[in-house]
PDB file of N, CA and C in Angstrom:
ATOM      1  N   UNK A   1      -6.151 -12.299  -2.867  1.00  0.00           N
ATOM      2  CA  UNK A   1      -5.511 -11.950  -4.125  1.00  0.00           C
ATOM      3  C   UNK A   1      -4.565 -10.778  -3.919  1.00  0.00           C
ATOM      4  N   UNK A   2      -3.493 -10.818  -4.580  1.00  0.00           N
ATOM      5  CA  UNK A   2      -2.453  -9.511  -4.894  1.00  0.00           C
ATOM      6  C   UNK A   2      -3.246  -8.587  -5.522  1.00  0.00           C
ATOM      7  N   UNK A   3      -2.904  -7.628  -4.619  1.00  0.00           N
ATOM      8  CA  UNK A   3      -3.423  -5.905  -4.970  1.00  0.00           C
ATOM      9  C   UNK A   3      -2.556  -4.960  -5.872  1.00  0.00           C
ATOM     10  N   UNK A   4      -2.375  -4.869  -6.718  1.00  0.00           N
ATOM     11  CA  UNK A   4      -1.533  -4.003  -7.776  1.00  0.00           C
ATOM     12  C   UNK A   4      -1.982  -2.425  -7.861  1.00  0.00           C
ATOM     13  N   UNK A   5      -1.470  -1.637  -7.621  1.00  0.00           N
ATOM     14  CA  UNK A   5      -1.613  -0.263  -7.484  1.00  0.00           C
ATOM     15  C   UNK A   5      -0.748   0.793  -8.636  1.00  0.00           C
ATOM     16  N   UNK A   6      -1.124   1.625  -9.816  1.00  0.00           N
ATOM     17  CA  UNK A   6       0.012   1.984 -10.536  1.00  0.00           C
ATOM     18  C   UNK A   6      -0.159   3.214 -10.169  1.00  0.00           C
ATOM     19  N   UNK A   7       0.525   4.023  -9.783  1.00  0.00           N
ATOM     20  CA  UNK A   7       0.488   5.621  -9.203  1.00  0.00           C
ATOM     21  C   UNK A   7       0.499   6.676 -10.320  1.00  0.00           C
ATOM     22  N   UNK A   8       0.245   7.553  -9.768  1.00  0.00           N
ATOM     23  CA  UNK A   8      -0.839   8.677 -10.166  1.00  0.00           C
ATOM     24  C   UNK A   8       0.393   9.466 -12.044  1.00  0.00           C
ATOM     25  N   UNK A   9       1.867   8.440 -11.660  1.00  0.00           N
ATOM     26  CA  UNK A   9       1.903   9.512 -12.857  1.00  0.00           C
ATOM     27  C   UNK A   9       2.201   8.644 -14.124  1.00  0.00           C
ATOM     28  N   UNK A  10       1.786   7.024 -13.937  1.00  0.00           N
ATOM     29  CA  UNK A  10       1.114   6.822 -14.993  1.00  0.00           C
ATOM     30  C   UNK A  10       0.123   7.084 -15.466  1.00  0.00           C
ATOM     31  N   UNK A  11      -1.330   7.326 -15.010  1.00  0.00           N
ATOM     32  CA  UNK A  11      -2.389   8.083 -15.092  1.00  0.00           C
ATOM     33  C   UNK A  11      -2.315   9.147 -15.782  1.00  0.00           C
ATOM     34  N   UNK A  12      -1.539   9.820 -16.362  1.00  0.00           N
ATOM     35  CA  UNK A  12      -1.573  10.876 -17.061  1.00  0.00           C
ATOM     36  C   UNK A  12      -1.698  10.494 -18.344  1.00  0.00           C
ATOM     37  N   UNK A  13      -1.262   9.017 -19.153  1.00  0.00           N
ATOM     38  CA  UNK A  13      -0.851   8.671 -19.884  1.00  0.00           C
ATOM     39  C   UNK A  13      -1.703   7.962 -20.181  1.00  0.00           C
ATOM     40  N   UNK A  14      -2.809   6.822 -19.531  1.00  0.00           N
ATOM     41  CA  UNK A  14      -3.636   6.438 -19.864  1.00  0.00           C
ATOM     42  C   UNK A  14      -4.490   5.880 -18.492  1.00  0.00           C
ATOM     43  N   UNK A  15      -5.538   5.157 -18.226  1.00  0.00           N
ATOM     44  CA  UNK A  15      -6.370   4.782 -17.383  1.00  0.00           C
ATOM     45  C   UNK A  15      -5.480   3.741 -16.688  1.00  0.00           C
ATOM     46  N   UNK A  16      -4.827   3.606 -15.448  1.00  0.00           N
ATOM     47  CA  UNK A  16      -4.839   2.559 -14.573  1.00  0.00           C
ATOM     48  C   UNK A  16      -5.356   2.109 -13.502  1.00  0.00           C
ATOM     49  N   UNK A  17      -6.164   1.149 -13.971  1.00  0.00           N
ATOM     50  CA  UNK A  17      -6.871   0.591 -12.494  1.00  0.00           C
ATOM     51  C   UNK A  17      -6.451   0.245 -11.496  1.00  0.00           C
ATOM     52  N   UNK A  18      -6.277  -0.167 -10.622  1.00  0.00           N
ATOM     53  CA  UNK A  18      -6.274  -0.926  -9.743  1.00  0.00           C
ATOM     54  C   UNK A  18      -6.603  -2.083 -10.128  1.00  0.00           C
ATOM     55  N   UNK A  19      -5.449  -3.271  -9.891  1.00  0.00           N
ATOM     56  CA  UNK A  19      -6.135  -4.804 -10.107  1.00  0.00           C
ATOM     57  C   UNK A  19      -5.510  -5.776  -9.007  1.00  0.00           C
ATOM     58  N   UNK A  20      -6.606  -6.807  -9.018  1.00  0.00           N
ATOM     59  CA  UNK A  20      -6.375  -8.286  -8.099  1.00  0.00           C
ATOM     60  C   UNK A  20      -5.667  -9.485  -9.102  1.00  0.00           C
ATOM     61  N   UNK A  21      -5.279  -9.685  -8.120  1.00  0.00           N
ATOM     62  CA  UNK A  21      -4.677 -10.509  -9.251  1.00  0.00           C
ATOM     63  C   UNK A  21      -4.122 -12.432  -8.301  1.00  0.00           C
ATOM     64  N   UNK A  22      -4.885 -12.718  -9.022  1.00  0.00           N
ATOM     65  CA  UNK A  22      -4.191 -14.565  -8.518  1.00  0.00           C
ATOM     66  C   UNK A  22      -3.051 -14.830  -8.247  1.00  0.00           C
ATOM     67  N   UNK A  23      -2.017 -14.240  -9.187  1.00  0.00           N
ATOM     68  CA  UNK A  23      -1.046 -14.921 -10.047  1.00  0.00           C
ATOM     69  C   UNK A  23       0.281 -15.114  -8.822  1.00  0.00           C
ATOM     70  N   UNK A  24       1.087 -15.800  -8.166  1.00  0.00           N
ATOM     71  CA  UNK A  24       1.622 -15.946  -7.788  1.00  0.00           C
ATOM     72  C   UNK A  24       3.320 -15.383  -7.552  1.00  0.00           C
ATOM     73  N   UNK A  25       3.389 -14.767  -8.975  1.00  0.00           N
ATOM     74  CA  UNK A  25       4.951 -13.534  -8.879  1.00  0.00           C
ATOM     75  C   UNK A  25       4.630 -13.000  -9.571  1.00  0.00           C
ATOM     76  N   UNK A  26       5.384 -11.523  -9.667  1.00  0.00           N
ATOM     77  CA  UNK A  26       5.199 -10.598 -10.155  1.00  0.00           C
ATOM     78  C   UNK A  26       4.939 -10.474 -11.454  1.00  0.00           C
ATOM     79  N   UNK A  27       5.762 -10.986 -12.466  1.00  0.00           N
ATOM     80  CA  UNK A  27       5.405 -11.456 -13.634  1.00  0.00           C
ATOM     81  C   UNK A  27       3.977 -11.571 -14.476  1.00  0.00           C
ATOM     82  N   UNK A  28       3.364 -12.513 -13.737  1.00  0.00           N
ATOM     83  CA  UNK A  28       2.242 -13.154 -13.617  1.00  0.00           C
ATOM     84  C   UNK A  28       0.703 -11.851 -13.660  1.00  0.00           C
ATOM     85  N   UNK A  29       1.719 -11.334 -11.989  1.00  0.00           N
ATOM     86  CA  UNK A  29       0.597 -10.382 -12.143  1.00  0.00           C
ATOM     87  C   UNK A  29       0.681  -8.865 -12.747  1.00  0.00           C
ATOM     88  N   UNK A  30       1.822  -8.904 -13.622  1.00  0.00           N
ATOM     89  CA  UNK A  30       1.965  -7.686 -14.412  1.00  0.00           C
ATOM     90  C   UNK A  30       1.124  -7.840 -15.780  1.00  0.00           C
ATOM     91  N   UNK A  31       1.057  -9.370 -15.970  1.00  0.00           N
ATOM     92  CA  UNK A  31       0.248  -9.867 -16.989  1.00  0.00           C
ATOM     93  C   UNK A  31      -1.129  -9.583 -17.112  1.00  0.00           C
ATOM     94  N   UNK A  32      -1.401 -10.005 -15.918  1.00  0.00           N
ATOM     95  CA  UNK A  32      -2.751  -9.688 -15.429  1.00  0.00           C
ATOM     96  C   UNK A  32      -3.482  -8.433 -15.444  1.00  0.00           C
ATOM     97  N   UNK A  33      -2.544  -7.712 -15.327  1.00  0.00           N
ATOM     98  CA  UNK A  33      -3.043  -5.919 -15.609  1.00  0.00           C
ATOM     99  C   UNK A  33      -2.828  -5.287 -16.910  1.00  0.00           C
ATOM    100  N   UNK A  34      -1.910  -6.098 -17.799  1.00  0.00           N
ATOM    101  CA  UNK A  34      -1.533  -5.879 -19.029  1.00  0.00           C
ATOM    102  C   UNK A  34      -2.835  -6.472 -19.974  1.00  0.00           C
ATOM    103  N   UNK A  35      -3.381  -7.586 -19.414  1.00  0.00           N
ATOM    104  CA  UNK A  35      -4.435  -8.156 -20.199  1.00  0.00           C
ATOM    105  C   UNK A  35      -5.529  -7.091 -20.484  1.00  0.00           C
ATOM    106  N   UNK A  36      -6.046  -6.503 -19.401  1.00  0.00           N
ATOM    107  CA  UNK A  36      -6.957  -5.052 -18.619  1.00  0.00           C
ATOM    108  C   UNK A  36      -6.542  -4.381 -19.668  1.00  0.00           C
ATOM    109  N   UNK A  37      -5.004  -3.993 -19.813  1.00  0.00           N
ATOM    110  CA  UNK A  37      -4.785  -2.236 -20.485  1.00  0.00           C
ATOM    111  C   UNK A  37      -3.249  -2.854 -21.416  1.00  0.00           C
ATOM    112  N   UNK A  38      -3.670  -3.169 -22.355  1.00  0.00           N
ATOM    113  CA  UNK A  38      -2.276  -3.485 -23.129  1.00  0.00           C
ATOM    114  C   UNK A  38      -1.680  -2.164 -23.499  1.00  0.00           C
ATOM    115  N   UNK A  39      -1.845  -1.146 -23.472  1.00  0.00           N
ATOM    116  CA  UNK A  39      -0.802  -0.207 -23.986  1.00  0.00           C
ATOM    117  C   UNK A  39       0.053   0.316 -22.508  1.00  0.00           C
ATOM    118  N   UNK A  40      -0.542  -0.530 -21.177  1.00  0.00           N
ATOM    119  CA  UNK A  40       0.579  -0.061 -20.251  1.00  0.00           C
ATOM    120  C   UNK A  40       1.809  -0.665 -20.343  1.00  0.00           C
ATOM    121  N   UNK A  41       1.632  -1.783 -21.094  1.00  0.00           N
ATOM    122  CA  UNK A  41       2.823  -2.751 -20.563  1.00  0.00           C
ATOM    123  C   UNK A  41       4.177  -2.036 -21.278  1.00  0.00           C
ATOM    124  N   UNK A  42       3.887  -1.002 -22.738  1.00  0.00           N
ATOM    125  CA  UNK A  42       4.857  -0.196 -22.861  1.00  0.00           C
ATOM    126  C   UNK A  42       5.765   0.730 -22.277  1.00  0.00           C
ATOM    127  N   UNK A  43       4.666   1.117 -20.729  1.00  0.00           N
ATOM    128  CA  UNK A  43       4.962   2.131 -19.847  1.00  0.00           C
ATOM    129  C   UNK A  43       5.689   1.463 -18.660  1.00  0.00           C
ATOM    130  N   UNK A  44       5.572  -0.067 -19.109  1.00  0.00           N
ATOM    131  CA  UNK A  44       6.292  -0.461 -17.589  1.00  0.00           C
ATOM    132  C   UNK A  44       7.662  -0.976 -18.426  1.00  0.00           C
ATOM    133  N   UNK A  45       7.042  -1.951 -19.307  1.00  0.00           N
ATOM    134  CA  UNK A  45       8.312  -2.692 -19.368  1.00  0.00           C
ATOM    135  C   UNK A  45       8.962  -2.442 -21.107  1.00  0.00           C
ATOM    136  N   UNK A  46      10.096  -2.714 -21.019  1.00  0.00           N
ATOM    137  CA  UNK A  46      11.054  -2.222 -22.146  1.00  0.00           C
ATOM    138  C   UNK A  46      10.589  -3.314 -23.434  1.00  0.00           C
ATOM    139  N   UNK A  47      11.459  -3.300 -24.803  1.00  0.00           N
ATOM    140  CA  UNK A  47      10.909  -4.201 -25.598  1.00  0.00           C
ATOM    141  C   UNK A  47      11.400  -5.418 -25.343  1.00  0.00           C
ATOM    142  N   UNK A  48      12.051  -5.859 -24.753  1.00  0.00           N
ATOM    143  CA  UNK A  48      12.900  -7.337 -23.768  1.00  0.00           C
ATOM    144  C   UNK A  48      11.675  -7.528 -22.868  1.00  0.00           C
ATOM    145  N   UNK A  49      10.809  -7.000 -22.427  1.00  0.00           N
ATOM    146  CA  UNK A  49       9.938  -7.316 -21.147  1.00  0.00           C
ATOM    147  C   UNK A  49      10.989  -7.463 -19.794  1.00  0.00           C
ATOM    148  N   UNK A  50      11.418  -6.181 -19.920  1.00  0.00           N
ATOM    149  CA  UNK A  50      12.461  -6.203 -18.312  1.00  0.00           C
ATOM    150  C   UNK A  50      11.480  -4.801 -18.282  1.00  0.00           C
ATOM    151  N   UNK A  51      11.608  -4.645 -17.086  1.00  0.00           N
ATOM    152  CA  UNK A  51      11.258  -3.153 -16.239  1.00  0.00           C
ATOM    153  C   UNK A  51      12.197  -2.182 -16.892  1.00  0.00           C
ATOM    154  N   UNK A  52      11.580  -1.206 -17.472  1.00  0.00           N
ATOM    155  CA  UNK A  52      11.973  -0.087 -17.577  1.00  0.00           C
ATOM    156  C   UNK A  52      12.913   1.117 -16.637  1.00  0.00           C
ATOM    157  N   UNK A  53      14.274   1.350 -16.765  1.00  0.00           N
ATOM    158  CA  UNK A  53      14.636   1.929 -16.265  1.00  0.00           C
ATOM    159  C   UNK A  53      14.113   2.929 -15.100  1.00  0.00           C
ATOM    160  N   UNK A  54      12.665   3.511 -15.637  1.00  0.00           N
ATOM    161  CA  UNK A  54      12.300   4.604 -15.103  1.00  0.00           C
ATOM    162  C   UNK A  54      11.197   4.247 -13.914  1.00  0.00           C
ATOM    163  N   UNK A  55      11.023   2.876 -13.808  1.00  0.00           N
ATOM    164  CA  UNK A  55       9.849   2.324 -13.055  1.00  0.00           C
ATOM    165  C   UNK A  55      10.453   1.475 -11.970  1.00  0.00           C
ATOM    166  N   UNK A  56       9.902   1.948 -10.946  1.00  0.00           N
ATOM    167  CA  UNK A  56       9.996   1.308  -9.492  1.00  0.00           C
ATOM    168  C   UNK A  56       8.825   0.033  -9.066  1.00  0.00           C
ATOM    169  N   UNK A  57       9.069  -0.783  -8.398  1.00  0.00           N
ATOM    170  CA  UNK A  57       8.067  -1.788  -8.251  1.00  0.00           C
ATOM    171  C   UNK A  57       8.598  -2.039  -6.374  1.00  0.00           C
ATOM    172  N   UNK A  58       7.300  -1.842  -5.582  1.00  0.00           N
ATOM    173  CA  UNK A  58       7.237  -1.955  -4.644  1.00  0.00           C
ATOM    174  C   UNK A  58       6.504  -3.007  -3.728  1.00  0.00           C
ATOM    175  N   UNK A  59       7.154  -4.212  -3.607  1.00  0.00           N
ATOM    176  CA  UNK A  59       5.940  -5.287  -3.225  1.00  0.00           C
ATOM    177  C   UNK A  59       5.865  -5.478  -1.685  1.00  0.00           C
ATOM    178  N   UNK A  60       5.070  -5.103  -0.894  1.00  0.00           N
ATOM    179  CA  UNK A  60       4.725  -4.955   0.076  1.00  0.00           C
ATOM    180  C   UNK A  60       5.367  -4.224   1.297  1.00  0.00           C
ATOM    181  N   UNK A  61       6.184  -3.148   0.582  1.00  0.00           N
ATOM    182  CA  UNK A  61       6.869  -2.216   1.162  1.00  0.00           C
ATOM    183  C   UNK A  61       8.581  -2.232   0.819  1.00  0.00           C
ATOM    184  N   UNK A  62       8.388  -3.367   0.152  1.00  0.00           N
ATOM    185  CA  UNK A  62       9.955  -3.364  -0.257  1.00  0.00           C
ATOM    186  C   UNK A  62      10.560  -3.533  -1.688  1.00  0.00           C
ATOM    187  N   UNK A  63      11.456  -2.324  -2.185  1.00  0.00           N
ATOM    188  CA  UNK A  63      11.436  -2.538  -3.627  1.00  0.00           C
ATOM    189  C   UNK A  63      12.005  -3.233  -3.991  1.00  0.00           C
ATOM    190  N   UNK A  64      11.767  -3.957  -5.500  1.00  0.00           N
ATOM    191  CA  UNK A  64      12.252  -5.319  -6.152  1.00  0.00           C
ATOM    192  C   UNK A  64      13.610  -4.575  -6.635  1.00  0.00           C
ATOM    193  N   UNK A  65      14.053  -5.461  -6.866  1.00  0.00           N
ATOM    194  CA  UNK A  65      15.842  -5.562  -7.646  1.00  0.00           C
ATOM    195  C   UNK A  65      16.147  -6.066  -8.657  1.00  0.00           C
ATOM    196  N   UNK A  66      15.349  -7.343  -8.515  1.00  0.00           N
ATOM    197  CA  UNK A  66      14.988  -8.301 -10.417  1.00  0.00           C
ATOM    198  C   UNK A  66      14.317  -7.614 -10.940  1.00  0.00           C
ATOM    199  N   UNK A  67      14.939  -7.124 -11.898  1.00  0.00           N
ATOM    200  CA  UNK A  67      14.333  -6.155 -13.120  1.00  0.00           C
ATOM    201  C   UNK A  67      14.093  -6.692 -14.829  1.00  0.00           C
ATOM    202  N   UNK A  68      14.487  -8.619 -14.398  1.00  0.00           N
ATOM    203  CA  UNK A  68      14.736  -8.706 -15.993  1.00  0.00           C
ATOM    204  C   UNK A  68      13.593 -10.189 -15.812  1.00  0.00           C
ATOM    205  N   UNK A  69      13.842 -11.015 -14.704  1.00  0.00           N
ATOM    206  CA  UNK A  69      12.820 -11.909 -14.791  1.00  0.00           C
ATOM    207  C   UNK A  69      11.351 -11.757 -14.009  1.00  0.00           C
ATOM    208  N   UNK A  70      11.617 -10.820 -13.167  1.00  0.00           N
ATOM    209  CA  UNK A  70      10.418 -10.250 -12.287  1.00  0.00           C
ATOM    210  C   UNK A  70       9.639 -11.274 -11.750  1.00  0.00           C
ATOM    211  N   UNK A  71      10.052 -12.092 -11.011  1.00  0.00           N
ATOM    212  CA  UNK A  71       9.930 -13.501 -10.736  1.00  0.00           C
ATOM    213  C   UNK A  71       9.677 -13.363  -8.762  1.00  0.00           C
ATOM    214  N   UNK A  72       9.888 -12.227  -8.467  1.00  0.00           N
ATOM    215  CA  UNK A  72       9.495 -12.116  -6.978  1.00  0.00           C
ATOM    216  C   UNK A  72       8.589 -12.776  -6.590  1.00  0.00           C
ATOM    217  N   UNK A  73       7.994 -13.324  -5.891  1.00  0.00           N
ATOM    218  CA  UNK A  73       7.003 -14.363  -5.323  1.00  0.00           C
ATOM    219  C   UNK A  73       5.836 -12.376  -4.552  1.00  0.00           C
ATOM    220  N   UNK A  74       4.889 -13.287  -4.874  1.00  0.00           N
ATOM    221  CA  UNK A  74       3.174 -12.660  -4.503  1.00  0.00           C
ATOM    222  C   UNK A  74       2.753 -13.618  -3.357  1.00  0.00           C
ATOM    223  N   UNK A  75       2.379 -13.009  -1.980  1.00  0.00           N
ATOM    224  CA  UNK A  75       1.324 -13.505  -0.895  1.00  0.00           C
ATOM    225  C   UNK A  75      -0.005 -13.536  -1.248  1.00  0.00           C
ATOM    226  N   UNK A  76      -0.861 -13.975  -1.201  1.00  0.00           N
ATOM    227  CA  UNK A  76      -2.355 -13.187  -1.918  1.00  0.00           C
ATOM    228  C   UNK A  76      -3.201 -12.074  -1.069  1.00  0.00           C
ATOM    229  N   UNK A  77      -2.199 -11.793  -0.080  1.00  0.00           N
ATOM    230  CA  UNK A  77      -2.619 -10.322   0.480  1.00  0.00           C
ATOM    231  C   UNK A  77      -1.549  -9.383   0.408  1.00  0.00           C
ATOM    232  N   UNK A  78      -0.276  -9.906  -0.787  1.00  0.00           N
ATOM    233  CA  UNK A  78       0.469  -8.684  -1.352  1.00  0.00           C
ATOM    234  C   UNK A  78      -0.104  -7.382  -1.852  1.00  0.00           C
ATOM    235  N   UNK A  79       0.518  -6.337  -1.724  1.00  0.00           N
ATOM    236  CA  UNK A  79       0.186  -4.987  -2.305  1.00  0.00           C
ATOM    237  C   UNK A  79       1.428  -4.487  -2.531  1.00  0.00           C
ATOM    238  N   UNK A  80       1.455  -4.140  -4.340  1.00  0.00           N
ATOM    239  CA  UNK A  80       2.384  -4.139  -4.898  1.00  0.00           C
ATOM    240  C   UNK A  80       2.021  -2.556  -5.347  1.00  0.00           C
ATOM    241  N   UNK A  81       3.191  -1.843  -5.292  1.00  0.00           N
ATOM    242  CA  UNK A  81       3.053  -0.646  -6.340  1.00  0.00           C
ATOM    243  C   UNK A  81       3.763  -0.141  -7.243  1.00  0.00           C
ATOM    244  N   UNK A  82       3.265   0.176  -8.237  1.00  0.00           N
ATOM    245  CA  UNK A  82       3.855   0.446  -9.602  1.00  0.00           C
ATOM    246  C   UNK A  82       4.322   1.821  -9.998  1.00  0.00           C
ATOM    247  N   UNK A  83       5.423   2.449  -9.898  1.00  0.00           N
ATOM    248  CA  UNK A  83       5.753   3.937  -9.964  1.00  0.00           C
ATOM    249  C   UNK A  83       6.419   4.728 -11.329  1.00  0.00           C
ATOM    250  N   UNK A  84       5.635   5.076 -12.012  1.00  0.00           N
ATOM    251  CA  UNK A  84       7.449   5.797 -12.583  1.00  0.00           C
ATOM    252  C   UNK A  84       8.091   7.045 -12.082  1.00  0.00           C
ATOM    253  N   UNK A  85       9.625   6.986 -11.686  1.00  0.00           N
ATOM    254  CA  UNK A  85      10.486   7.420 -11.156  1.00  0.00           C
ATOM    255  C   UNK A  85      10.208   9.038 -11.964  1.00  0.00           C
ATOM    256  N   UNK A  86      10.455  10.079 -10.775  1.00  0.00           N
ATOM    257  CA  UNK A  86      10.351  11.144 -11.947  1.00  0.00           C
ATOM    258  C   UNK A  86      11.758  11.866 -12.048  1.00  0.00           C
ATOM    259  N   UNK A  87      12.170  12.151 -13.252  1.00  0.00           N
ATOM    260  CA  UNK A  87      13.371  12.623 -13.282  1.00  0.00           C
ATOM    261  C   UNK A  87      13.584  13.799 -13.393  1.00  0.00           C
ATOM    262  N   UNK A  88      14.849  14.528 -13.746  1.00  0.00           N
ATOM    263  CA  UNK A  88      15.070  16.115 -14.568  1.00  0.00           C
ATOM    264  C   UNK A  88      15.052  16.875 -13.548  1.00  0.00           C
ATOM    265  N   UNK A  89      15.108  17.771 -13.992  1.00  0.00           N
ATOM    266  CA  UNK A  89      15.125  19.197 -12.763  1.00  0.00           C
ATOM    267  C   UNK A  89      14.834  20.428 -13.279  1.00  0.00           C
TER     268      UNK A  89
END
């Protein structure tokens, strides 16, 4: 199964687990963790369900670029990570 990881500075904001996930693209398995914690999916994705400007998605070392269908294909020993970008200065 795909390993989903959301880093430490969503965690400030509410509980993210760590999840496995079946689901075959990214999509799928953003769902899958959204089912777990529905108030993240605000923190990832915009009201369109595209990725949020401020969030990076890293699937097995390499970051995604589709930001609107999130349709990347999952290995089931993917490890994906979920970031938000920190900004300001």
């Amino acid at each position: 199964m795909a390993h989903l990881i959301f880093t430490q500075q969503l965690a400030r904001f509410l509980p993210v687990p760590e999840v496995d996930t079946p689901a075959p693209d990214l999509r799928g398995a953003l769902d899958d963790a959204f089912a777990g914690q529905p108030r993240l999916r605000g923190y990832v994705l915009d009201e369109h369900g595209h990725l949020r400007e401020n969030v990076v998605i890293f699937i097995d070392g390499q970051r995604t670029r589709e930001r609107q269908r999130l349709d990347d294909a999952l290995r089931p020993d993917s490890r994906v990570y979920i970031l938000q970008a920190l900004s300001g200065g």
